[in-house]
Protein backbone atom coordinates (compact mmCIF):
# COMPACT_ATOMS: atom_id res chain seq x y z
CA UNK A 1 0.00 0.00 0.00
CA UNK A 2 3.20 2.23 1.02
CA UNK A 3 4.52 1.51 -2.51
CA UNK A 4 1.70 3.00 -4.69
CA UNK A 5 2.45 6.03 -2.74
CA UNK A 6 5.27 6.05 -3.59
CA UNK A 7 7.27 4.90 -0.43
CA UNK A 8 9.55 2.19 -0.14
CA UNK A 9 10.27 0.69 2.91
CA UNK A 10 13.93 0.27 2.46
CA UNK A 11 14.77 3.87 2.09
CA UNK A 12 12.50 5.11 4.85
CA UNK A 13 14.41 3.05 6.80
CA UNK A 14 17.58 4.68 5.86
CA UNK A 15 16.04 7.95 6.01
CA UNK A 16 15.40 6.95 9.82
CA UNK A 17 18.21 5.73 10.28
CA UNK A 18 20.11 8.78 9.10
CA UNK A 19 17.78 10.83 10.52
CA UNK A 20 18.66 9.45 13.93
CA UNK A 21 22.28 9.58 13.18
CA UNK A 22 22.38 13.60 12.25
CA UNK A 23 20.54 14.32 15.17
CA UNK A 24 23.02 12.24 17.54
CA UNK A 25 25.95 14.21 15.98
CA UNK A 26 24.46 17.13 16.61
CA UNK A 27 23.41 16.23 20.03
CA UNK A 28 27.13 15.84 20.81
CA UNK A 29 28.90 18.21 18.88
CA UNK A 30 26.31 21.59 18.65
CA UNK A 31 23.75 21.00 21.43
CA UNK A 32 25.69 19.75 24.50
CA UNK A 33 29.02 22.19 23.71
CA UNK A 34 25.70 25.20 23.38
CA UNK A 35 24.70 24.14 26.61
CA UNK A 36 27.98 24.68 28.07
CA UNK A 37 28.59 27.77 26.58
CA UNK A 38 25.74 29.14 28.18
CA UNK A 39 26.14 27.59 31.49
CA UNK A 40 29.35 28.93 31.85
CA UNK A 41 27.78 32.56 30.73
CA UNK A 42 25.19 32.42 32.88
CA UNK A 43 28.23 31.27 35.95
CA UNK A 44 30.21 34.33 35.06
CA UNK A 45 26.90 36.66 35.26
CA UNK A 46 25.50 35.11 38.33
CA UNK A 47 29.44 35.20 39.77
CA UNK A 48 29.66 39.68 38.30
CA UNK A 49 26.03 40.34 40.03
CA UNK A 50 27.32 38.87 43.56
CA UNK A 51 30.82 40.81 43.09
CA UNK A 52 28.75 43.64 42.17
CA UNK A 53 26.45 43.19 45.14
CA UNK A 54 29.35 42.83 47.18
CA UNK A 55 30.83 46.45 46.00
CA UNK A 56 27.91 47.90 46.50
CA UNK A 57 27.71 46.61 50.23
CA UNK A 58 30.99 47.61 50.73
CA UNK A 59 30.67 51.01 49.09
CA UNK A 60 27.23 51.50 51.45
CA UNK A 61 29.39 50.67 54.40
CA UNK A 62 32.65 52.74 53.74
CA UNK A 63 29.65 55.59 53.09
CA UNK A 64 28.40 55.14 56.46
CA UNK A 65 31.87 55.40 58.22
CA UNK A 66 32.78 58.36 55.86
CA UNK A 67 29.97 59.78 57.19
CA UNK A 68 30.35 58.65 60.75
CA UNK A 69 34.12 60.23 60.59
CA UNK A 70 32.51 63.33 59.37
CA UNK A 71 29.90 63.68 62.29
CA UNK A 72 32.93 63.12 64.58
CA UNK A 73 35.13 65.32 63.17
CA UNK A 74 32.14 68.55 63.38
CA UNK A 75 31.53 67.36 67.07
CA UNK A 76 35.29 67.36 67.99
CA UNK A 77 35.41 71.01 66.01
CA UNK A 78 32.36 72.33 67.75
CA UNK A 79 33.54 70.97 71.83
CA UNK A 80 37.39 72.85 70.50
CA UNK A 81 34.64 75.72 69.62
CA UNK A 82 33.58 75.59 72.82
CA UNK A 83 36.34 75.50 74.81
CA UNK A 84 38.06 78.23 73.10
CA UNK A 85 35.30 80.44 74.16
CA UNK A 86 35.32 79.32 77.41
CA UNK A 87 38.94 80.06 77.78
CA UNK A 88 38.38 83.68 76.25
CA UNK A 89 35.98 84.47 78.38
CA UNK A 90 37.97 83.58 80.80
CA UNK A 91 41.00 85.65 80.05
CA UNK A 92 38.32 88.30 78.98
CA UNK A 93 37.10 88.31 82.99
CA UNK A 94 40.29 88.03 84.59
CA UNK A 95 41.77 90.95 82.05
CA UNK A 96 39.06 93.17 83.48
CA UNK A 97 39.57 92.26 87.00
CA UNK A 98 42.76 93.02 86.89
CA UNK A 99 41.85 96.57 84.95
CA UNK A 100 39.27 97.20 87.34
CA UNK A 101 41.73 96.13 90.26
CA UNK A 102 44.41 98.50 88.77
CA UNK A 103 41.71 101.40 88.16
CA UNK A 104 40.81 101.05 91.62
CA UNK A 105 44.41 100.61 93.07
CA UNK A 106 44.90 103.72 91.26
């Protein structure tokens, strides 16, 4: 019935046959060296988003001391501020006690 279709049995089988022999060469020698192409791709991505993560984290961090260094710094100005007035005033009080103590000595 095949043949007045114009099929012969023989050479569908050899079309099967190679068939099934092109696609295990090309399951060896395209397909499987593809797929590890792309696995390693995907490796190096997944590996330059965590080292990317990780510089971010450690940029966020050296931020926060940078800024902690800076609040420290304006503290440790502002207490100098302070005790610089302090000791003017001071100097200020005694100067004029000792004008006022001279004035009156006088």
């Amino acid at each position: 019935m095949l043949e007045t279709l114009g099929i012969h049995f023989p050479s569908l089988a050899i079309y099967l046959v190679n068939f099934v022999l092109v696609l295990v060469l090309l399951y060896l020698f395209a397909y499987k060296p593809i797929l590890k192409l792309m696995d390693e791709r995907a490796e190096r991505i997944r590996e330059s988003l965590e080292a990317a993560d990780l510089a971010r984290q450690e940029a966020a961090s050296s931020q926060e001391a940078i800024q902690e260094q800076i609040t420290e710094a304006r503290r440790e100005g502002q207490r100098i501020m302070d005790q610089t007035r302090e000791a003017a005033e001071r100097f200020r009080t005694e100067e004029m006690d000792k004008a006022r103590q001279e004035a009156e000595a006088f």
